[in-house]
N, C-alpha and C. Protein backbone atom coordinates (compact mmCIF):
# COMPACT_ATOMS: atom_id res chain seq x y z
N UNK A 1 -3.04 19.67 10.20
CA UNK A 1 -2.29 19.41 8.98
C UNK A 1 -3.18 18.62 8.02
N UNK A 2 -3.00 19.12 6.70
CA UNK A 2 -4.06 18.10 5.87
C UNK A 2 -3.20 16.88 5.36
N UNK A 3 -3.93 16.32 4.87
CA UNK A 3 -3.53 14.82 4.40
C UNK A 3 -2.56 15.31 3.03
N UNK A 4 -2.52 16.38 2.27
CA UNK A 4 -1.46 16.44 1.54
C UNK A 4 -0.30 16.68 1.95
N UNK A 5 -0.44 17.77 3.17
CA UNK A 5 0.69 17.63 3.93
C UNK A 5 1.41 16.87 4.57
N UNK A 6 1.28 15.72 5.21
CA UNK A 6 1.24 14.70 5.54
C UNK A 6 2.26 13.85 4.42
N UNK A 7 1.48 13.78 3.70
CA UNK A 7 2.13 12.97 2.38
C UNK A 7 3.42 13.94 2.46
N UNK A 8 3.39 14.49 1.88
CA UNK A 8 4.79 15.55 1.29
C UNK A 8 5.82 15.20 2.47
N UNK A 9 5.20 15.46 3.85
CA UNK A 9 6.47 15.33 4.62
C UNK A 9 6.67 13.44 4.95
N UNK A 10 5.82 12.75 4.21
CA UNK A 10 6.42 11.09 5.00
C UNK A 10 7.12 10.98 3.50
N UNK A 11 7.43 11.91 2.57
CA UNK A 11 7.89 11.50 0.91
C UNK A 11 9.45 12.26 1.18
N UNK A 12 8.65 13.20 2.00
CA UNK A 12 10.59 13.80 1.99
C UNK A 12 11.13 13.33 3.01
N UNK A 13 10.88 12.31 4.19
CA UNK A 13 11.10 11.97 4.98
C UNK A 13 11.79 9.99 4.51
N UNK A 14 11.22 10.01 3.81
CA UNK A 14 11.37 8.27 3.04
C UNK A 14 13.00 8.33 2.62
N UNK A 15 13.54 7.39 3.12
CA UNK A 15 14.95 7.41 2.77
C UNK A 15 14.86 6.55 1.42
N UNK A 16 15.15 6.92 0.12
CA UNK A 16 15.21 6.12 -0.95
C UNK A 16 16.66 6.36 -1.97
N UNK A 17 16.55 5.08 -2.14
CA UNK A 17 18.24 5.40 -3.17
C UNK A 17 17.85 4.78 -4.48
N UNK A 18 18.16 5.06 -5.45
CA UNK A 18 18.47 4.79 -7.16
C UNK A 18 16.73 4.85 -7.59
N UNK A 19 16.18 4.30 -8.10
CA UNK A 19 14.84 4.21 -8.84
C UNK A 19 14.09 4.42 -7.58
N UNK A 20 14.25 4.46 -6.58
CA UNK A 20 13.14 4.93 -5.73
C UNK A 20 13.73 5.94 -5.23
N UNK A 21 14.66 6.33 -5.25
CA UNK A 21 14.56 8.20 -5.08
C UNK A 21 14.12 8.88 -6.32
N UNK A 22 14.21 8.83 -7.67
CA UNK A 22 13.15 8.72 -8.53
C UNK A 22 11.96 8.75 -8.80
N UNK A 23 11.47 8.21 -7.84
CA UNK A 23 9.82 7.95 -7.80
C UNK A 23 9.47 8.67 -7.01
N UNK A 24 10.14 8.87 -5.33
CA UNK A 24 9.99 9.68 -4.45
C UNK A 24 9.77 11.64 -4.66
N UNK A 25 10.92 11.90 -5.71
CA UNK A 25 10.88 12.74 -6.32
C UNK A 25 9.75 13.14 -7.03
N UNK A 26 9.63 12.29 -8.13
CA UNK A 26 7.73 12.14 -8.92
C UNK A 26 6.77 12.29 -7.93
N UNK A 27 6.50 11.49 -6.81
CA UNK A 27 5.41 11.87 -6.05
C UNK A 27 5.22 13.42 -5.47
N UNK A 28 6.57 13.74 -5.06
CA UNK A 28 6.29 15.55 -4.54
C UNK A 28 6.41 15.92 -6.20
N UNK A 29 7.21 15.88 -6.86
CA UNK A 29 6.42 17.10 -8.01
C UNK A 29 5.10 17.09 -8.21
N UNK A 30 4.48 15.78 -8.40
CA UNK A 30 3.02 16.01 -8.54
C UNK A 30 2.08 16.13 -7.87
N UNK A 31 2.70 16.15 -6.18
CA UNK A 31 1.62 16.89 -5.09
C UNK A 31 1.78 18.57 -5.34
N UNK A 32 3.14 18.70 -5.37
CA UNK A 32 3.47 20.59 -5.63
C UNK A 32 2.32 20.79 -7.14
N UNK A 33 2.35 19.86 -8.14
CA UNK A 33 1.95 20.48 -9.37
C UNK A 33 0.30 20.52 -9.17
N UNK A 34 -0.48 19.35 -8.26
CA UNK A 34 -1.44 19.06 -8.00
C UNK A 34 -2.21 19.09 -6.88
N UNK A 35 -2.78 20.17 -6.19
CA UNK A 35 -3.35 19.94 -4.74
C UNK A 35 -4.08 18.81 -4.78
N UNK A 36 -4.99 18.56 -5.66
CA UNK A 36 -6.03 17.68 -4.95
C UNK A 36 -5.11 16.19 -5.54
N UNK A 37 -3.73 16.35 -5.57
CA UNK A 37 -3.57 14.94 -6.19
C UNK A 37 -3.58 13.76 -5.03
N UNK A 38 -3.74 13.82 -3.67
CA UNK A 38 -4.44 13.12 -2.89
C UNK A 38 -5.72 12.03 -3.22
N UNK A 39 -6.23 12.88 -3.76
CA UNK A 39 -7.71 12.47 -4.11
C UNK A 39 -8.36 11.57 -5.82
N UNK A 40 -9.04 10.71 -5.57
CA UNK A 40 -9.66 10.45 -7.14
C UNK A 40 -9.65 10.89 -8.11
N UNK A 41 -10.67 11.98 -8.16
CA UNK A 41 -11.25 12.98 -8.82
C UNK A 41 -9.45 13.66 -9.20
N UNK A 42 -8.60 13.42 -9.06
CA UNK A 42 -7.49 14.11 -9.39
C UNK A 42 -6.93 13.41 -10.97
N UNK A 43 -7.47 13.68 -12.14
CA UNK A 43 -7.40 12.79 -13.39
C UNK A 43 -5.97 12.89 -13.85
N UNK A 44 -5.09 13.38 -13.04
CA UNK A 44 -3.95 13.62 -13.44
C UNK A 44 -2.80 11.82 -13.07
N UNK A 45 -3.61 11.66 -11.69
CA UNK A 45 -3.39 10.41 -11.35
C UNK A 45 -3.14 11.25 -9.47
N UNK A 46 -3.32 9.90 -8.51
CA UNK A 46 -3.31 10.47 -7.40
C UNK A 46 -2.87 9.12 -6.45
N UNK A 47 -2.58 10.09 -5.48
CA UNK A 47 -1.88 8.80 -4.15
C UNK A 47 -3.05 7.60 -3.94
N UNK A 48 -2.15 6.85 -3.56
CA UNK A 48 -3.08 5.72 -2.99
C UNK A 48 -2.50 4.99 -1.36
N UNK A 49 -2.30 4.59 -1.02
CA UNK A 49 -2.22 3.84 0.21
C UNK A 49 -1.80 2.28 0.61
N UNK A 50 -1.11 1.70 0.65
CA UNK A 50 -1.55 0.38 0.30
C UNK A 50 -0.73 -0.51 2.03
N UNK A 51 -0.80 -1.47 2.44
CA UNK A 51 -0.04 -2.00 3.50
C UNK A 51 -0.25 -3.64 2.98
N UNK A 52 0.73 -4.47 3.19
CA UNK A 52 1.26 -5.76 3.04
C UNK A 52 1.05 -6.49 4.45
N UNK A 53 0.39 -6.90 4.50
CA UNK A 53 -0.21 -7.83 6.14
C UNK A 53 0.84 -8.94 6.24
N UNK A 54 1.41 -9.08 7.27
CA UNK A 54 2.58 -10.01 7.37
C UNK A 54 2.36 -10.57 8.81
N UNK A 55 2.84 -11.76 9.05
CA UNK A 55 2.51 -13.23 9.99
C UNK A 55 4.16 -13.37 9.78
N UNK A 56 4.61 -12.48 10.84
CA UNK A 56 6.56 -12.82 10.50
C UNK A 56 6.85 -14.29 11.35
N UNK A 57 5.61 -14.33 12.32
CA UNK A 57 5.95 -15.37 13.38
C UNK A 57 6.03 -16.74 12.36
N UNK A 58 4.98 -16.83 11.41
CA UNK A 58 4.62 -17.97 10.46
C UNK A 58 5.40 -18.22 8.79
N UNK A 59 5.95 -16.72 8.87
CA UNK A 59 6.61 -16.50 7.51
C UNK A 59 5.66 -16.42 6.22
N UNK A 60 4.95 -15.55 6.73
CA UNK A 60 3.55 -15.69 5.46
C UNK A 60 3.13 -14.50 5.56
N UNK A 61 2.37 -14.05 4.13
CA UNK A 61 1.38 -12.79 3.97
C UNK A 61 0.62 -13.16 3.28
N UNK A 62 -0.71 -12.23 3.93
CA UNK A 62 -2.14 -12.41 3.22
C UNK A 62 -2.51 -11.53 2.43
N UNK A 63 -2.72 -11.87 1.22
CA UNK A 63 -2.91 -11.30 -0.44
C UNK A 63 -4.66 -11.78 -0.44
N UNK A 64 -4.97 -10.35 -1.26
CA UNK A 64 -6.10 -10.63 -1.39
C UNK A 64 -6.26 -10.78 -3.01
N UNK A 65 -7.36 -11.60 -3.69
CA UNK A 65 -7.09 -11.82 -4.82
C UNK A 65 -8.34 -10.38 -5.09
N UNK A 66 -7.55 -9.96 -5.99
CA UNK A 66 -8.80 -7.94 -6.07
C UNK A 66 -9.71 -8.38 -7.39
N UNK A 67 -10.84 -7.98 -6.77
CA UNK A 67 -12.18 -8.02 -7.75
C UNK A 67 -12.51 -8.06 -8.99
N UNK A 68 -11.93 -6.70 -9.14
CA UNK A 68 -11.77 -5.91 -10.46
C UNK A 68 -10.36 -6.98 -11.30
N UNK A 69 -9.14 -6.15 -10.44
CA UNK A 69 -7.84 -7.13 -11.35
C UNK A 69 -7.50 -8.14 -11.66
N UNK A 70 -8.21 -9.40 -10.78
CA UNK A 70 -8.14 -10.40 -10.90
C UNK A 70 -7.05 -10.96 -10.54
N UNK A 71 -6.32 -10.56 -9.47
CA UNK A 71 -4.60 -10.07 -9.35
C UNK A 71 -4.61 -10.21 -7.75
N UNK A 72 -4.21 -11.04 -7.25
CA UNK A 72 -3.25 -11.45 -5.84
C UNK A 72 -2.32 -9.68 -5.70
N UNK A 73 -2.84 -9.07 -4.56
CA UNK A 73 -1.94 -7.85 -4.63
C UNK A 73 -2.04 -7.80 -2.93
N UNK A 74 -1.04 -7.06 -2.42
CA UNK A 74 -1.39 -6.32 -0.56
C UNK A 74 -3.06 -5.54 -0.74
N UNK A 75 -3.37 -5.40 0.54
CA UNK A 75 -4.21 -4.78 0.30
C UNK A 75 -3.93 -3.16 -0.07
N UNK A 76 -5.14 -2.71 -0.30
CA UNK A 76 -4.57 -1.10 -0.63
C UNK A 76 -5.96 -0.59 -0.97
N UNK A 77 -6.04 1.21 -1.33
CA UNK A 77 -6.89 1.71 -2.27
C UNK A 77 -6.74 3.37 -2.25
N UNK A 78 -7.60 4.20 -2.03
CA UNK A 78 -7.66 5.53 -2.07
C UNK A 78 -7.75 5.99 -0.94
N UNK A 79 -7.08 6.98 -0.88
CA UNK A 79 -7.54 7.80 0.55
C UNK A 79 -8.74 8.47 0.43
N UNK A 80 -9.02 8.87 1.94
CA UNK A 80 -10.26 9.00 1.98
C UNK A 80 -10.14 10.47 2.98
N UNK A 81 -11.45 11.68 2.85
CA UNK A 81 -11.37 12.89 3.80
C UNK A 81 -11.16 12.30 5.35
N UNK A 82 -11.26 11.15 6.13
CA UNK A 82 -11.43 11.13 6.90
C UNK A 82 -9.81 10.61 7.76
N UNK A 83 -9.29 10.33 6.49
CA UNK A 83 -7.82 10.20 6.98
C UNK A 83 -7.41 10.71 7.58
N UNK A 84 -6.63 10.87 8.66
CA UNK A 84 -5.57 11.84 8.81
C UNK A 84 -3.84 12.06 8.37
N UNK A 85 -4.00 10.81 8.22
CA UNK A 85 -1.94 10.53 7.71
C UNK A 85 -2.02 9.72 6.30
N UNK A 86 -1.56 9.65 5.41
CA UNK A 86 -0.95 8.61 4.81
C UNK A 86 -1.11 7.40 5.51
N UNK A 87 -0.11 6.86 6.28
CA UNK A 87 -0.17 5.64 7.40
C UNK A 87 -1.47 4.88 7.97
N UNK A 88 -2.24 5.88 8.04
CA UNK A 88 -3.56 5.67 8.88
C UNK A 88 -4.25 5.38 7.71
N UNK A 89 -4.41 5.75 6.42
CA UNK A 89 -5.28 5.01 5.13
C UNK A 89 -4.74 3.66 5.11
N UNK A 90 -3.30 3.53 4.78
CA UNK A 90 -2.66 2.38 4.57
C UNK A 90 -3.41 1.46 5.90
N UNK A 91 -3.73 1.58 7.18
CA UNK A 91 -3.72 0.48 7.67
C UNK A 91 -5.21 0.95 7.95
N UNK A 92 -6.19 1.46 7.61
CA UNK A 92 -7.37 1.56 7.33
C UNK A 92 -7.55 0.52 6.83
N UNK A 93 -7.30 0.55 5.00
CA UNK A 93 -7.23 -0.45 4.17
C UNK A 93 -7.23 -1.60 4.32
N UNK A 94 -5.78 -2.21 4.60
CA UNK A 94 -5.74 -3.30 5.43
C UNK A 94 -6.54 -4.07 6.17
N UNK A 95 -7.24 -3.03 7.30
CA UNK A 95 -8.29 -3.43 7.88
C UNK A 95 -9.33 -3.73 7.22
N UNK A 96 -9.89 -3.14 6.42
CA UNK A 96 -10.98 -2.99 6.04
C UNK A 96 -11.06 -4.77 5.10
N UNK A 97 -9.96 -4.37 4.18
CA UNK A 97 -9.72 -5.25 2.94
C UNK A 97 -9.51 -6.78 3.51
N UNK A 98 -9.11 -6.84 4.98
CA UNK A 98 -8.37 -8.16 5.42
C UNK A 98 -9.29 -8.77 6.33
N UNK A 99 -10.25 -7.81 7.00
CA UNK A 99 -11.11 -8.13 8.57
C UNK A 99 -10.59 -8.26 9.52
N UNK A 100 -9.48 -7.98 9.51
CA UNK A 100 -8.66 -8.31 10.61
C UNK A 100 -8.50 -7.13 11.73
N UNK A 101 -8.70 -7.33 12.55
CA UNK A 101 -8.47 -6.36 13.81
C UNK A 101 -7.31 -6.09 14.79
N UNK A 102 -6.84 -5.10 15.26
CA UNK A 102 -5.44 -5.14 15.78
C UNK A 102 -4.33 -5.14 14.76
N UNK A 103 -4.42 -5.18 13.36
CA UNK A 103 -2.82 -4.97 12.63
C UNK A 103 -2.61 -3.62 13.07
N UNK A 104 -0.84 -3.96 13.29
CA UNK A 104 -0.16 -2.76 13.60
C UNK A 104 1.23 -2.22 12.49
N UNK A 105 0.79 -0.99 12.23
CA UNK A 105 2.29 -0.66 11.31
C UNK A 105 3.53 -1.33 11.69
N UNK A 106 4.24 -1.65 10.30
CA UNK A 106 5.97 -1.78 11.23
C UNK A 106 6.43 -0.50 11.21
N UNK A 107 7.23 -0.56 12.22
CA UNK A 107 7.86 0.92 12.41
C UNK A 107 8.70 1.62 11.01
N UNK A 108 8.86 3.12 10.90
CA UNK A 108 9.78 3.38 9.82
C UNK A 108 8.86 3.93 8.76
N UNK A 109 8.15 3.98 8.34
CA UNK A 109 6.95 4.70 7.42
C UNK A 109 7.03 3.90 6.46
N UNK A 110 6.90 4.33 5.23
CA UNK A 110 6.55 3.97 4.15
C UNK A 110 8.13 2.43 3.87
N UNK A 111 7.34 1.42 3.58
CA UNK A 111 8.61 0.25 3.11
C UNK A 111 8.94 0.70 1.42
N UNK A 112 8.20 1.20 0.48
CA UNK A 112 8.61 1.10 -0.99
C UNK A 112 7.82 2.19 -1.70
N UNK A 113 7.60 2.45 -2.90
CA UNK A 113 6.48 3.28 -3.59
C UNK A 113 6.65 2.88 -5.06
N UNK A 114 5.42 2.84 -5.30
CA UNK A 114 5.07 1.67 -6.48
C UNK A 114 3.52 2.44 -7.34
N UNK A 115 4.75 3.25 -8.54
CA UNK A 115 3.95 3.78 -9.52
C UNK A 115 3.01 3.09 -10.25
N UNK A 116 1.91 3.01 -10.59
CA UNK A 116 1.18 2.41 -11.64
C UNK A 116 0.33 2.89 -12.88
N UNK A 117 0.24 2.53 -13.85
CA UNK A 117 -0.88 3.14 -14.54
C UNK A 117 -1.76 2.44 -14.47
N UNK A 118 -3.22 3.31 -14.53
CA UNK A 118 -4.51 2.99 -14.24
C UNK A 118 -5.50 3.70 -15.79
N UNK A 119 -6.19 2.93 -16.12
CA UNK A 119 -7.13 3.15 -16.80
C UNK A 119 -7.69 4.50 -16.90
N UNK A 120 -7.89 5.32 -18.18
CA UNK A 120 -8.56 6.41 -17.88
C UNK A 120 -9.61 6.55 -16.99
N UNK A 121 -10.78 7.62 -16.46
CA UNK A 121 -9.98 8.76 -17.04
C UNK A 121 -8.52 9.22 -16.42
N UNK A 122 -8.41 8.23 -15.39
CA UNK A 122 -7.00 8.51 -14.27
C UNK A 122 -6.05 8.07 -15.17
N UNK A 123 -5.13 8.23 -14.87
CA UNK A 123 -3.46 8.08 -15.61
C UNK A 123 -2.77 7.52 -14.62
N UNK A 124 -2.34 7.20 -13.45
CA UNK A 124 -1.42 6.74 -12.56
C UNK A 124 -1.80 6.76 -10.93
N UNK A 125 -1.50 5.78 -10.18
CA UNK A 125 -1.77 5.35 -8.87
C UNK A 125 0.01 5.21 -8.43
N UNK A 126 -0.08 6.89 -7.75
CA UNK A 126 1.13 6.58 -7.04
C UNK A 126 1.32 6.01 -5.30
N UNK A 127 1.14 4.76 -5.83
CA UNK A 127 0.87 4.18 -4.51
C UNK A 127 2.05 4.15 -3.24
N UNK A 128 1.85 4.69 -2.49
CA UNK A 128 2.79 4.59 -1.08
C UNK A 128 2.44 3.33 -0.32
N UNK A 129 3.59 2.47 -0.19
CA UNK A 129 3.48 1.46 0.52
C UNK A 129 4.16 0.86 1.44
N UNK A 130 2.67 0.58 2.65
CA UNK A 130 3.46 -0.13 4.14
C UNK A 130 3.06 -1.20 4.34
N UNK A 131 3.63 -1.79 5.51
CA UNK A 131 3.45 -3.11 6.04
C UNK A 131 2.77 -3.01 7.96
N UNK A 132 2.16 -4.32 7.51
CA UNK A 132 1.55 -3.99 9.12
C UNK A 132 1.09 -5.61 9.15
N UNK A 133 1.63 -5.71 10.44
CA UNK A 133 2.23 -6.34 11.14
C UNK A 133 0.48 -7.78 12.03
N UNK A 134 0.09 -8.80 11.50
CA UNK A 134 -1.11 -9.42 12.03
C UNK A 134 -0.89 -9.93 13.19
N UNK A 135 -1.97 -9.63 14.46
CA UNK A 135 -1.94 -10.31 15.88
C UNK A 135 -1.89 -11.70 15.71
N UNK A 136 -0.99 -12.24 16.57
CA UNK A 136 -1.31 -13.71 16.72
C UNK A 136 -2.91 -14.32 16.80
N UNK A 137 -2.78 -15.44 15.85
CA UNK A 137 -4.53 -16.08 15.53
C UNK A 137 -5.52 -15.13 15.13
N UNK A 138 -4.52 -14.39 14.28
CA UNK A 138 -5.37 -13.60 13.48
C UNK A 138 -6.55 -14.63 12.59
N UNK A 139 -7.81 -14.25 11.95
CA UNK A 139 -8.41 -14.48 10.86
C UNK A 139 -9.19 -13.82 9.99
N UNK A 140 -8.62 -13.97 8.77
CA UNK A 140 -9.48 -12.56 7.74
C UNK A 140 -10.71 -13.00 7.58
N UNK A 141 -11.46 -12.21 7.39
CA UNK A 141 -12.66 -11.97 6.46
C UNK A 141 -12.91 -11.71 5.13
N UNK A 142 -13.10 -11.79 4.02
CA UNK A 142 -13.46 -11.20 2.97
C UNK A 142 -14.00 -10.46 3.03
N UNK A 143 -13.96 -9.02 2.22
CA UNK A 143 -14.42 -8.01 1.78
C UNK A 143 -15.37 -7.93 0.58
N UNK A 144 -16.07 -6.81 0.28
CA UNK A 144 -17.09 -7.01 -0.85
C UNK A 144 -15.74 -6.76 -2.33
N UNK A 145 -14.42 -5.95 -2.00
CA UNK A 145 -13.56 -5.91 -2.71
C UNK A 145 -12.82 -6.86 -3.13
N UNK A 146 -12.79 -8.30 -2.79
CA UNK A 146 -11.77 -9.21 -3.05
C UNK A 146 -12.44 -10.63 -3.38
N UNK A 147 -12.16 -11.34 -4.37
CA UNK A 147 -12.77 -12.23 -4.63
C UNK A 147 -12.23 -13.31 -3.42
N UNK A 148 -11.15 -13.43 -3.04
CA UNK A 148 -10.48 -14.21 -2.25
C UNK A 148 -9.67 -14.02 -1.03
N UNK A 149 -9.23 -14.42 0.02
CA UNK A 149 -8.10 -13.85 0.63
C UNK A 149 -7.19 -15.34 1.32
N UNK A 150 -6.07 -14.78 1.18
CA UNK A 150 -5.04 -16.44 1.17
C UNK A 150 -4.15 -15.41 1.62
N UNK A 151 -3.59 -16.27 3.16
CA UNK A 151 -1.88 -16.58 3.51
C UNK A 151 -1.33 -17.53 2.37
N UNK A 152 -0.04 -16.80 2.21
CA UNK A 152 0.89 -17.29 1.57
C UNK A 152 2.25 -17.32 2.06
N UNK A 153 2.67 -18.76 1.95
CA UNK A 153 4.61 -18.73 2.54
C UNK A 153 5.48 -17.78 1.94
N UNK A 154 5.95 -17.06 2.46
CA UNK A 154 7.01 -16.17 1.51
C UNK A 154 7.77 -16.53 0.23
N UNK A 155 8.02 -17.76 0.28
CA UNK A 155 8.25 -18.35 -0.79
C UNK A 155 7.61 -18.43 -2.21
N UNK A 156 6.44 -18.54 -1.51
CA UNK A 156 4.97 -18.78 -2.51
C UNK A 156 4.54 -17.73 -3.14
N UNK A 157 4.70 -16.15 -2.60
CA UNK A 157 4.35 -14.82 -3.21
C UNK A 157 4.71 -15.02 -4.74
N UNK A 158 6.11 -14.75 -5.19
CA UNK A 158 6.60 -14.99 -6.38
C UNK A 158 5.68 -15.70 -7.74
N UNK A 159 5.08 -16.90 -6.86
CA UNK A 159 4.52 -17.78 -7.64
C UNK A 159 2.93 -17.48 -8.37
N UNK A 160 2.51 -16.49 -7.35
CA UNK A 160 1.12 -15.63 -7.67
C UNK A 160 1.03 -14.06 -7.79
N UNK A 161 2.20 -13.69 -7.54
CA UNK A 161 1.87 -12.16 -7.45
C UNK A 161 3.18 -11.54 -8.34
N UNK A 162 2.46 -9.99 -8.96
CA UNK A 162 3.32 -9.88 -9.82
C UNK A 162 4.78 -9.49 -9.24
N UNK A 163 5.36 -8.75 -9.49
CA UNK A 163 7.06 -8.20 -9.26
C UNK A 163 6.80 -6.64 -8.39
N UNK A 164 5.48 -6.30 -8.47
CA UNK A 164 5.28 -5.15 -7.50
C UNK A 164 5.81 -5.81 -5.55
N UNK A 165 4.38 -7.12 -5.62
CA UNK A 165 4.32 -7.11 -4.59
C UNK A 165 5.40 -8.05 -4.04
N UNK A 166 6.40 -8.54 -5.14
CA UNK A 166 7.37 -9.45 -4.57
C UNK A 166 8.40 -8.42 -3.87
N UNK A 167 8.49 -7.29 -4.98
CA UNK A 167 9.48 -6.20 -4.43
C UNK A 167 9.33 -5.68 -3.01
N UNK A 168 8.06 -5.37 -2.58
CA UNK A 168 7.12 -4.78 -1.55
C UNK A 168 7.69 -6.11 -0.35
N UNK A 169 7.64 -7.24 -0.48
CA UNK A 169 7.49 -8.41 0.33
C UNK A 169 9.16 -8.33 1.14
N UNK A 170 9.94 -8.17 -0.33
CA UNK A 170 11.91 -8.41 -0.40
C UNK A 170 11.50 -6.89 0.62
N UNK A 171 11.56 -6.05 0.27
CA UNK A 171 11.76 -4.60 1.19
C UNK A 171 11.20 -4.51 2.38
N UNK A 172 10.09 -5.79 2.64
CA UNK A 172 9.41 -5.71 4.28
C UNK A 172 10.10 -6.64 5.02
N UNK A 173 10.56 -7.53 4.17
CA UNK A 173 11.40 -8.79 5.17
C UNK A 173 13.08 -8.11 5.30
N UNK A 174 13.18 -7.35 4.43
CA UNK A 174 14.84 -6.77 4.70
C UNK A 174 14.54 -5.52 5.91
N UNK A 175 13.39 -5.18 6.19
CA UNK A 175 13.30 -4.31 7.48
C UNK A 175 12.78 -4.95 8.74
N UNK A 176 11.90 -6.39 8.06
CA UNK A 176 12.12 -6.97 9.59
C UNK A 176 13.23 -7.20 10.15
């Protein structure tokens, strides 16, 4: 199965109600309208991946502050040929973005999906987003992607991050 396929069935599979069945909808029209909308090179705008690293034992998640945006966000980015699922980029990412070894998905697929616009020549990052879950005594690493990386009390998200990832945070703690 390819990775577009994949997508299509964890999008029709995503239980969403009011503005995110909405969005859910948007993402399959524009895989049906777009094969390669998986991919970069897709200028129409294309999936992205993203997972929210969570310490439920401690009540905290680790935000990385991103390079480019200058912006406290989950980790996330593009899929890649070597993917095989949706899921498996998302906690690729994660890995990659956090250093952390052993995060595990929470069960249930995708927690939210969180449209964006992006700078030409792309038009939109329809990002699919999960959560995954850090081993006890976990510790990140920095990436060449992140200027920073900080646990934060759940409380504390709000205070640095925009309304994407607070939404993302409210929808991972209402499924823990």
């Amino acid at each position: 199965m390819s990775l577009h396929d994949d997508a299509v069935l964890v999008l029709k599979g995503y239980e969403a109600h009011g503005e995110q069945e909405e969005l859910r909808q948007a993402y399959l029209d524009h895989l049906q309208a777009h094969p390669d909308g998986m991919w970069k090179s897709c200028h129409a705008g294309h999936l992205t991946a993203s997972a929210l690293v969570i310490d439920p034992a401690h009540g905290r998640v680790l935000l990385t502050l991103h390079r480019k945006l200058r912006m406290w966000l989950q980790m996330g980015g593009h899929c890649e040929p070597g993917d095989g699922t949706v899921a498996e980029a998302a906690l690729r990412e994660a890995t990659e973005e956090s250093g952390i070894a052993g995060l595990t998905l929470l069960p249930g697929g995708p927690v939210r999906l969180d449209r964006h616009p992006i700078p030409p020549p792309c038009h939109w990052h329809y990002d699919v987003q999960y959560a995954v879950v850090a081993p006890p005594g976990a510790v990140q690493e920095i990436s060449d992607e992140s200027l920073d990386l900080r646990w934060f009390a759940y409380d504390e998200v709000a205070g640095v991050a925009d309304e994407s990832v607070v939404r993302l945070l409210g929808a991972t703690r209402a499924r823990l």
